[in-house]
C-alpha atoms as a PDB file:
ATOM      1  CA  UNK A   1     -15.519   8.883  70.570  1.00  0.00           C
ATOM      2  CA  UNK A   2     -13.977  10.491  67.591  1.00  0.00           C
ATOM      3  CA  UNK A   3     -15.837  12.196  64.828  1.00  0.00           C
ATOM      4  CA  UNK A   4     -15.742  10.568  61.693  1.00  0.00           C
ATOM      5  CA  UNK A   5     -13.733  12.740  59.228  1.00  0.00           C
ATOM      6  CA  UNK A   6     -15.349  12.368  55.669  1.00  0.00           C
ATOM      7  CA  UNK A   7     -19.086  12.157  55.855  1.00  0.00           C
ATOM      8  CA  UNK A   8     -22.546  12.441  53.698  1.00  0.00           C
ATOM      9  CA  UNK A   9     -24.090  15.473  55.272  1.00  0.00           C
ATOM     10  CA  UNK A  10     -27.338  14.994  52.352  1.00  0.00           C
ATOM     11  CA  UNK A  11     -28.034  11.259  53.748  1.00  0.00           C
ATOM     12  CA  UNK A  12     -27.135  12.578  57.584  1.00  0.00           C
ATOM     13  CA  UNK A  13     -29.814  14.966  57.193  1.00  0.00           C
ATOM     14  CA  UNK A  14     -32.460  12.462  55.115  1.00  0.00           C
ATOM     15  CA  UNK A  15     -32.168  10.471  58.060  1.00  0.00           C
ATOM     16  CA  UNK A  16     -31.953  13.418  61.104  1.00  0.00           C
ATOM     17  CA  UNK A  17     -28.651  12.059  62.342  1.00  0.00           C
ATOM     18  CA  UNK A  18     -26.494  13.097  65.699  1.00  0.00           C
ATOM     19  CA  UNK A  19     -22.821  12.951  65.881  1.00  0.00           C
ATOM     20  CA  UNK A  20     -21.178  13.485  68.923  1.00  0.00           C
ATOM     21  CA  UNK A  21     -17.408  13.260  69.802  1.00  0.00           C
ATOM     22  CA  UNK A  22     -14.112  14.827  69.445  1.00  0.00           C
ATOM     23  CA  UNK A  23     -11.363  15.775  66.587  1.00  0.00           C
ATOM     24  CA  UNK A  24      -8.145  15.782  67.394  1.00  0.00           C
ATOM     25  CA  UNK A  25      -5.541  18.145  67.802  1.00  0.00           C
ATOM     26  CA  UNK A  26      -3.198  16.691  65.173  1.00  0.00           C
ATOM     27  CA  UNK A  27      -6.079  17.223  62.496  1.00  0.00           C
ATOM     28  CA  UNK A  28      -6.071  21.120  63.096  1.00  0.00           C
ATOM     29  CA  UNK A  29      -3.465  22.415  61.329  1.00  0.00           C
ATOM     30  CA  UNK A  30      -4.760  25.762  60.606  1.00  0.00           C
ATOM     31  CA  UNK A  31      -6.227  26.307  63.968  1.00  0.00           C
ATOM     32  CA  UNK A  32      -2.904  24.922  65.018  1.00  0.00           C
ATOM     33  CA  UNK A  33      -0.893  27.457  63.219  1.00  0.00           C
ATOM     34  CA  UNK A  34      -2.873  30.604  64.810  1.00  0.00           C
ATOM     35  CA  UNK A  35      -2.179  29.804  68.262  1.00  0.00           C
ATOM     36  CA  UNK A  36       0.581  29.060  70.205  1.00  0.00           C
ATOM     37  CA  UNK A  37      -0.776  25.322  71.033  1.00  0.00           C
ATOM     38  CA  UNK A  38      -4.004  23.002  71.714  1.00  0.00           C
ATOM     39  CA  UNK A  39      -5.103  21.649  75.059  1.00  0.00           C
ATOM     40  CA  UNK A  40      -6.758  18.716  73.983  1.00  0.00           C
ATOM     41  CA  UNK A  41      -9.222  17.476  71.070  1.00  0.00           C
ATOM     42  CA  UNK A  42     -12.133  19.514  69.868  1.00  0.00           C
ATOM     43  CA  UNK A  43     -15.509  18.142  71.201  1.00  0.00           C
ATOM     44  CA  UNK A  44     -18.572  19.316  68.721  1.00  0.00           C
ATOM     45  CA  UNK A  45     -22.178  17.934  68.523  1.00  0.00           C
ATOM     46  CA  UNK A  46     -23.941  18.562  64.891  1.00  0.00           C
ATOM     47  CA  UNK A  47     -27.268  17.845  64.800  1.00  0.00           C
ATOM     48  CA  UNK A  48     -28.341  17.250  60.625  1.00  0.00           C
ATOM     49  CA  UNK A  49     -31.749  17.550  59.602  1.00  0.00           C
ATOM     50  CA  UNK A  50     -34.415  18.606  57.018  1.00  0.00           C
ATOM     51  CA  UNK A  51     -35.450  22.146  58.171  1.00  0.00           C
ATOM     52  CA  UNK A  52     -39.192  23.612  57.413  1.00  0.00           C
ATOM     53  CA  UNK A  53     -38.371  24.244  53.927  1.00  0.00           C
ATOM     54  CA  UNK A  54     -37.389  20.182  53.582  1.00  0.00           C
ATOM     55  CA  UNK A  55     -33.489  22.205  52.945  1.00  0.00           C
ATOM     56  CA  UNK A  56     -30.751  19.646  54.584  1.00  0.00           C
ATOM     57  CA  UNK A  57     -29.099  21.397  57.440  1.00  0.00           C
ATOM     58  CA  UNK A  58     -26.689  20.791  59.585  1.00  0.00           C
ATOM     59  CA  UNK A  59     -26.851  22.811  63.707  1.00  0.00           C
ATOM     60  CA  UNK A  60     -24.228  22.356  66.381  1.00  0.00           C
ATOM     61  CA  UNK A  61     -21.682  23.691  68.783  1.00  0.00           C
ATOM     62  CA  UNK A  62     -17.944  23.222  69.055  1.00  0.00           C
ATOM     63  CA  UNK A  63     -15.278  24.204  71.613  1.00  0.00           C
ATOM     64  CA  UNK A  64     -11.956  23.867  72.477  1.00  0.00           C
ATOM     65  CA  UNK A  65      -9.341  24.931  74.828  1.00  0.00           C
ATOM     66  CA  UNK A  66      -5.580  26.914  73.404  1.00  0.00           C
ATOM     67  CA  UNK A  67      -3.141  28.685  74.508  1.00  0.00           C
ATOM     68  CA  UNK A  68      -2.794  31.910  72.573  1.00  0.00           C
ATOM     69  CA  UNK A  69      -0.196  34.932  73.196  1.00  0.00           C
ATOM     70  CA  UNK A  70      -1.770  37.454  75.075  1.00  0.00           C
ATOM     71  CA  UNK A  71      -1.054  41.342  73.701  1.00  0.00           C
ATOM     72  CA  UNK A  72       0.194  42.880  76.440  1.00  0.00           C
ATOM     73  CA  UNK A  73       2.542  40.654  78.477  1.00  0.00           C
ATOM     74  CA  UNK A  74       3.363  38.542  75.600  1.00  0.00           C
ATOM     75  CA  UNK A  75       2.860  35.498  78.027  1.00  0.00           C
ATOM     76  CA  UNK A  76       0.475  32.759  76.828  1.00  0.00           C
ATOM     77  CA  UNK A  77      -3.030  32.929  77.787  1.00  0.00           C
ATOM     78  CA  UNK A  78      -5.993  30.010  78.126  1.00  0.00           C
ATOM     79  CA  UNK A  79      -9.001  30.771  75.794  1.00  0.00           C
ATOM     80  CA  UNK A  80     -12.045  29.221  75.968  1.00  0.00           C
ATOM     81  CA  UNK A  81     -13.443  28.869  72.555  1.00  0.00           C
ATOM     82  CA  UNK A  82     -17.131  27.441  71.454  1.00  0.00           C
ATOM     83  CA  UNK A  83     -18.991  28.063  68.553  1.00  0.00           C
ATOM     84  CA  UNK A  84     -22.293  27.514  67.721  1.00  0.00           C
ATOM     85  CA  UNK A  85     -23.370  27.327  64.108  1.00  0.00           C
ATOM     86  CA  UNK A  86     -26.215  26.533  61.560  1.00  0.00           C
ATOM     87  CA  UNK A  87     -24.595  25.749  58.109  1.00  0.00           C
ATOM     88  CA  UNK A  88     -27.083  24.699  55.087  1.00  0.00           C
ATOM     89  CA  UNK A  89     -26.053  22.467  52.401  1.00  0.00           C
ATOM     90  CA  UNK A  90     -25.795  22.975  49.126  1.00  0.00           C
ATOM     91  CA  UNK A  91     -24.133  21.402  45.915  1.00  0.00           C
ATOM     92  CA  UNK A  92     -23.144  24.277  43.703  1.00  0.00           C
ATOM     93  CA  UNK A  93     -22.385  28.282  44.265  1.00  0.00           C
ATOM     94  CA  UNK A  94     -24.985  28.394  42.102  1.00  0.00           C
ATOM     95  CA  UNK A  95     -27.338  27.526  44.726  1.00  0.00           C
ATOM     96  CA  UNK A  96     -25.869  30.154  47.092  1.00  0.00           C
ATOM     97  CA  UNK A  97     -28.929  32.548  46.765  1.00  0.00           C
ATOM     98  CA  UNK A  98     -31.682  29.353  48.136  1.00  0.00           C
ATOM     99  CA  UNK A  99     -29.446  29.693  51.570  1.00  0.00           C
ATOM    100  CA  UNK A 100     -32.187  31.014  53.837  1.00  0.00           C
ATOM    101  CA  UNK A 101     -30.438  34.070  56.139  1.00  0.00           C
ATOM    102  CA  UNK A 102     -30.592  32.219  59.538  1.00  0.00           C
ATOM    103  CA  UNK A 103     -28.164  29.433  57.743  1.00  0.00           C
ATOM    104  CA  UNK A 104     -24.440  30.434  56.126  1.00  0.00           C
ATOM    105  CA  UNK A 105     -23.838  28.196  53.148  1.00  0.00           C
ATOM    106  CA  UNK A 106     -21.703  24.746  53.415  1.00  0.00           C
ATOM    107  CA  UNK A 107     -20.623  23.736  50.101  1.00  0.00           C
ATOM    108  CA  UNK A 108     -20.308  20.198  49.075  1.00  0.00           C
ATOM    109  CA  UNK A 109     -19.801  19.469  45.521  1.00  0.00           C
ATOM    110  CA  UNK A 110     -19.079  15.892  45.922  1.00  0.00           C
ATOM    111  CA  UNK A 111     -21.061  13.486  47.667  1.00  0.00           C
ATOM    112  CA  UNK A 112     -18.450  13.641  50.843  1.00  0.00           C
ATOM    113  CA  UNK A 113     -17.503  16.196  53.010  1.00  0.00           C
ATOM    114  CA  UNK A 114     -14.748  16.764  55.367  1.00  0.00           C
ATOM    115  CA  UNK A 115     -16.725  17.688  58.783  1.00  0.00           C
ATOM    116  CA  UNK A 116     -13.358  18.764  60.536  1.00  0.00           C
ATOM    117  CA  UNK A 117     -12.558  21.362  58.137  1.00  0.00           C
ATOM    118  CA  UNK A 118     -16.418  22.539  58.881  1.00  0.00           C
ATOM    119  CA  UNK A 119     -15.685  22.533  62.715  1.00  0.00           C
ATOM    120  CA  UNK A 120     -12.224  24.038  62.173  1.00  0.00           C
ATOM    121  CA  UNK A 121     -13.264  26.766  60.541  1.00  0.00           C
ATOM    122  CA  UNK A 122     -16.372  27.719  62.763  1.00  0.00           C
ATOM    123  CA  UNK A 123     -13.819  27.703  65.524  1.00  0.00           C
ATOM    124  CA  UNK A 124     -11.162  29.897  63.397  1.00  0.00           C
ATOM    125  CA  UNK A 125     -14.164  32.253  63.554  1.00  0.00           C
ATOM    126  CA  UNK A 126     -14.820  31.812  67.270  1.00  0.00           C
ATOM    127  CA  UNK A 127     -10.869  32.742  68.119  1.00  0.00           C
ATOM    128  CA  UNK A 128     -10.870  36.844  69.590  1.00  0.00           C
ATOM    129  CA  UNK A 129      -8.749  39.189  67.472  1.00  0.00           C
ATOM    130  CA  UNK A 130      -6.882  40.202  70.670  1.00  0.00           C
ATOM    131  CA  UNK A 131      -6.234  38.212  73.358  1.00  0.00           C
ATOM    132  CA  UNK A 132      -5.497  39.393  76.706  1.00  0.00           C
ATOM    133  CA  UNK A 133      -5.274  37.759  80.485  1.00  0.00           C
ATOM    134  CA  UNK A 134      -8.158  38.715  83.024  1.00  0.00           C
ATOM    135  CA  UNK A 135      -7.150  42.375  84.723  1.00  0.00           C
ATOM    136  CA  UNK A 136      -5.153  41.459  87.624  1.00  0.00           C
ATOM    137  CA  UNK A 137      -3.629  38.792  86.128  1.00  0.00           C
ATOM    138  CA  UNK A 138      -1.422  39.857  83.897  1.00  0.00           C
ATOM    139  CA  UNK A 139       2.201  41.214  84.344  1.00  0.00           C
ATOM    140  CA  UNK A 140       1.176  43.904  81.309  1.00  0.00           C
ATOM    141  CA  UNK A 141      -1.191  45.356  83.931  1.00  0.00           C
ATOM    142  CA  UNK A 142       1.098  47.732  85.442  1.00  0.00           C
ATOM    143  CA  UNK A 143       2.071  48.974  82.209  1.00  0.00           C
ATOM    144  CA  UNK A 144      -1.687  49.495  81.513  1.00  0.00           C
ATOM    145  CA  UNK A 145      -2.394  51.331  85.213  1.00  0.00           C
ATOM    146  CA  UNK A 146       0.971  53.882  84.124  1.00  0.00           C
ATOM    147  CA  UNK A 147      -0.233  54.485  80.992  1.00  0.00           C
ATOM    148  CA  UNK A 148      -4.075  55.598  82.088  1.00  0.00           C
ATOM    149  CA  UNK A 149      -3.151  58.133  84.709  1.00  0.00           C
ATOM    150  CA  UNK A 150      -0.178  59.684  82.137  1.00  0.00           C
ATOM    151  CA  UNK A 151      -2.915  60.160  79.835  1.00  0.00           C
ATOM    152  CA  UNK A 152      -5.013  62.018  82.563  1.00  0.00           C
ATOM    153  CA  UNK A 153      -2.506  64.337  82.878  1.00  0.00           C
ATOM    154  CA  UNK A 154      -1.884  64.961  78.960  1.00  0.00           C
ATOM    155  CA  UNK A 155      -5.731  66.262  78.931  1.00  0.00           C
ATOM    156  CA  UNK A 156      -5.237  68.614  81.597  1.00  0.00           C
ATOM    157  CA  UNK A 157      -2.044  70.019  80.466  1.00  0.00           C
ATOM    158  CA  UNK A 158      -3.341  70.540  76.599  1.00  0.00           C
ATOM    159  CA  UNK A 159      -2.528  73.344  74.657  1.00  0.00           C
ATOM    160  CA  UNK A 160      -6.718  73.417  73.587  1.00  0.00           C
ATOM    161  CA  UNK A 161      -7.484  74.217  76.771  1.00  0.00           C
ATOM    162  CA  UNK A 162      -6.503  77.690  76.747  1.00  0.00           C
ATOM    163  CA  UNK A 163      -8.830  77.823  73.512  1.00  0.00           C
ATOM    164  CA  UNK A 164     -11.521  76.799  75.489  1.00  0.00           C
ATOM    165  CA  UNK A 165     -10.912  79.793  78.536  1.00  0.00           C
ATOM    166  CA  UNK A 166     -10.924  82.319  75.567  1.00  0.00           C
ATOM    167  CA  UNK A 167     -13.735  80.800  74.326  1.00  0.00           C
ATOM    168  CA  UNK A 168     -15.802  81.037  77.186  1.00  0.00           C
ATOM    169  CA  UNK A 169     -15.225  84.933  77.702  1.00  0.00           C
END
Protein backbone atom coordinates (compact mmCIF):
# COMPACT_ATOMS: atom_id res chain seq x y z
CA UNK A 1 0.00 0.00 0.00
CA UNK A 2 1.53 3.31 -0.72
CA UNK A 3 2.02 6.07 1.75
CA UNK A 4 0.04 8.95 1.24
CA UNK A 5 2.33 11.88 0.26
CA UNK A 6 0.85 15.17 1.81
CA UNK A 7 -0.59 14.58 5.21
CA UNK A 8 -1.86 16.38 8.65
CA UNK A 9 0.67 15.08 11.09
CA UNK A 10 -1.36 17.56 14.10
CA UNK A 11 -4.83 15.61 13.36
CA UNK A 12 -2.68 12.10 12.79
CA UNK A 13 -1.45 12.53 16.16
CA UNK A 14 -5.01 13.97 17.85
CA UNK A 15 -6.27 10.82 16.72
CA UNK A 16 -2.97 8.25 17.42
CA UNK A 17 -2.90 7.18 13.79
CA UNK A 18 -0.65 4.24 11.98
CA UNK A 19 0.50 4.42 8.49
CA UNK A 20 2.05 1.66 7.00
CA UNK A 21 3.28 1.15 3.35
CA UNK A 22 5.80 2.06 0.85
CA UNK A 23 7.15 5.29 -1.24
CA UNK A 24 8.39 4.82 -4.29
CA UNK A 25 11.54 5.01 -5.90
CA UNK A 26 10.56 7.65 -8.47
CA UNK A 27 9.63 10.06 -5.46
CA UNK A 28 13.34 10.00 -4.12
CA UNK A 29 15.14 12.18 -6.01
CA UNK A 30 17.68 13.21 -3.58
CA UNK A 31 18.23 9.82 -2.18
CA UNK A 32 18.26 8.94 -5.83
CA UNK A 33 21.00 11.27 -6.72
CA UNK A 34 23.49 9.92 -3.83
CA UNK A 35 23.55 6.48 -4.93
CA UNK A 36 24.12 4.75 -7.87
CA UNK A 37 20.34 3.29 -7.97
CA UNK A 38 17.19 1.97 -5.81
CA UNK A 39 16.11 -1.62 -5.43
CA UNK A 40 12.65 -1.13 -4.87
CA UNK A 41 10.19 1.32 -2.86
CA UNK A 42 10.88 2.48 0.64
CA UNK A 43 8.67 0.63 3.24
CA UNK A 44 8.31 2.92 6.64
CA UNK A 45 5.76 2.55 9.53
CA UNK A 46 5.15 6.04 11.57
CA UNK A 47 3.33 5.69 14.43
CA UNK A 48 1.73 9.61 15.43
CA UNK A 49 0.67 10.31 18.77
CA UNK A 50 0.32 12.72 21.76
CA UNK A 51 3.43 11.96 23.92
CA UNK A 52 3.38 12.52 27.97
CA UNK A 53 3.68 16.12 27.60
CA UNK A 54 0.20 16.01 25.26
CA UNK A 55 3.30 17.32 22.37
CA UNK A 56 2.14 15.64 18.82
CA UNK A 57 4.79 13.23 17.76
CA UNK A 58 5.40 11.28 15.19
CA UNK A 59 7.89 7.48 15.85
CA UNK A 60 8.80 5.05 13.11
CA UNK A 61 11.30 3.13 11.09
CA UNK A 62 12.19 3.18 7.42
CA UNK A 63 14.43 1.07 5.15
CA UNK A 64 15.40 0.52 1.89
CA UNK A 65 17.66 -1.39 -0.29
CA UNK A 66 20.55 0.67 -3.03
CA UNK A 67 23.20 0.08 -4.74
CA UNK A 68 25.99 2.46 -3.82
CA UNK A 69 29.78 2.52 -5.21
CA UNK A 70 31.88 0.85 -2.94
CA UNK A 71 35.50 2.80 -2.16
CA UNK A 72 37.79 0.44 -2.92
CA UNK A 73 36.87 -1.63 -6.00
CA UNK A 74 34.73 1.01 -7.37
CA UNK A 75 32.14 -1.85 -8.10
CA UNK A 76 28.59 -1.28 -6.78
CA UNK A 77 27.70 -2.57 -3.50
CA UNK A 78 24.04 -3.60 -1.78
CA UNK A 79 23.34 -1.51 1.41
CA UNK A 80 20.89 -2.21 3.70
CA UNK A 81 19.53 0.96 5.04
CA UNK A 82 16.76 1.47 8.04
CA UNK A 83 16.23 4.23 10.14
CA UNK A 84 14.45 4.63 13.07
CA UNK A 85 13.32 8.05 14.18
CA UNK A 86 11.20 10.16 16.68
CA UNK A 87 10.47 13.63 15.06
CA UNK A 88 8.15 16.20 17.16
CA UNK A 89 6.00 18.66 15.54
CA UNK A 90 6.03 21.98 15.64
CA UNK A 91 4.62 25.10 13.69
CA UNK A 92 7.25 27.77 13.89
CA UNK A 93 11.31 27.84 14.58
CA UNK A 94 10.17 29.72 17.15
CA UNK A 95 8.99 26.77 18.91
CA UNK A 96 12.31 24.95 18.36
CA UNK A 97 13.43 25.28 22.08
CA UNK A 98 9.75 23.21 23.45
CA UNK A 99 11.39 20.10 21.31
CA UNK A 100 12.04 17.76 24.23
CA UNK A 101 15.84 16.09 23.56
CA UNK A 102 14.63 12.47 22.88
CA UNK A 103 12.59 14.12 19.72
CA UNK A 104 14.53 16.23 16.68
CA UNK A 105 12.18 18.92 15.47
CA UNK A 106 9.76 18.41 12.24
CA UNK A 107 8.66 21.65 11.03
CA UNK A 108 5.33 22.22 9.54
CA UNK A 109 4.25 25.67 8.98
CA UNK A 110 1.25 24.87 7.02
CA UNK A 111 -1.37 22.62 7.93
CA UNK A 112 0.18 19.78 5.39
CA UNK A 113 3.23 18.09 5.31
CA UNK A 114 5.08 16.13 2.82
CA UNK A 115 5.81 12.68 4.82
CA UNK A 116 8.25 11.45 1.98
CA UNK A 117 10.53 14.25 2.27
CA UNK A 118 10.42 13.27 6.25
CA UNK A 119 11.29 9.57 5.38
CA UNK A 120 13.78 10.67 2.70
CA UNK A 121 15.68 12.54 4.72
CA UNK A 122 15.86 10.15 7.85
CA UNK A 123 17.17 7.70 5.33
CA UNK A 124 19.77 10.36 3.73
CA UNK A 125 20.94 10.22 7.36
CA UNK A 126 20.92 6.43 7.63
CA UNK A 127 23.27 6.12 4.23
CA UNK A 128 27.30 5.23 5.61
CA UNK A 129 29.86 7.85 4.57
CA UNK A 130 31.95 5.03 3.03
CA UNK A 131 30.77 2.18 1.58
CA UNK A 132 32.66 -0.88 1.15
CA UNK A 133 31.84 -4.80 0.18
CA UNK A 134 32.15 -7.48 3.08
CA UNK A 135 36.16 -8.55 3.35
CA UNK A 136 36.47 -11.33 1.02
CA UNK A 137 34.28 -10.06 -1.27
CA UNK A 138 35.66 -7.49 -2.85
CA UNK A 139 38.23 -7.37 -5.77
CA UNK A 140 39.87 -4.12 -3.71
CA UNK A 141 40.83 -6.75 -1.12
CA UNK A 142 44.06 -7.68 -2.49
CA UNK A 143 45.02 -4.23 -2.79
CA UNK A 144 44.10 -3.86 0.93
CA UNK A 145 46.16 -7.33 2.06
CA UNK A 146 49.49 -5.56 -0.12
CA UNK A 147 49.13 -2.52 1.37
CA UNK A 148 49.02 -3.85 5.30
CA UNK A 149 52.11 -5.99 5.20
CA UNK A 150 54.14 -2.94 3.10
CA UNK A 151 53.27 -0.89 5.94
CA UNK A 152 54.72 -3.54 8.42
CA UNK A 153 57.77 -3.28 6.89
CA UNK A 154 57.92 0.73 6.72
CA UNK A 155 57.81 0.54 10.78
CA UNK A 156 60.59 -1.72 11.02
CA UNK A 157 62.80 -0.09 8.59
CA UNK A 158 62.20 3.66 10.18
CA UNK A 159 64.76 6.04 10.51
CA UNK A 160 63.22 6.67 14.50
CA UNK A 161 64.22 3.56 15.34
CA UNK A 162 67.76 4.16 15.65
CA UNK A 163 66.56 7.12 18.03
CA UNK A 164 65.01 4.76 20.09
CA UNK A 165 68.49 2.22 20.43
CA UNK A 166 70.34 5.49 21.48
CA UNK A 167 67.77 6.22 23.63
CA UNK A 168 67.75 3.22 25.50
CA UNK A 169 71.63 3.29 26.32
Amino acid sequence: MALPTHIDPRKLALQGYLLEGEVKCDSLTRLASSVSSICGSLKASVQFELDESRAKVARGTASVTVYAICQRCLDTVKVDLKADFAVQVIWSEDHLNRVASNYEPWLVEDRMANLSELLEDEILLALPSVNYHTMGSCTGDSFMQETESSDDEAVTDSPFNILKQLKLK
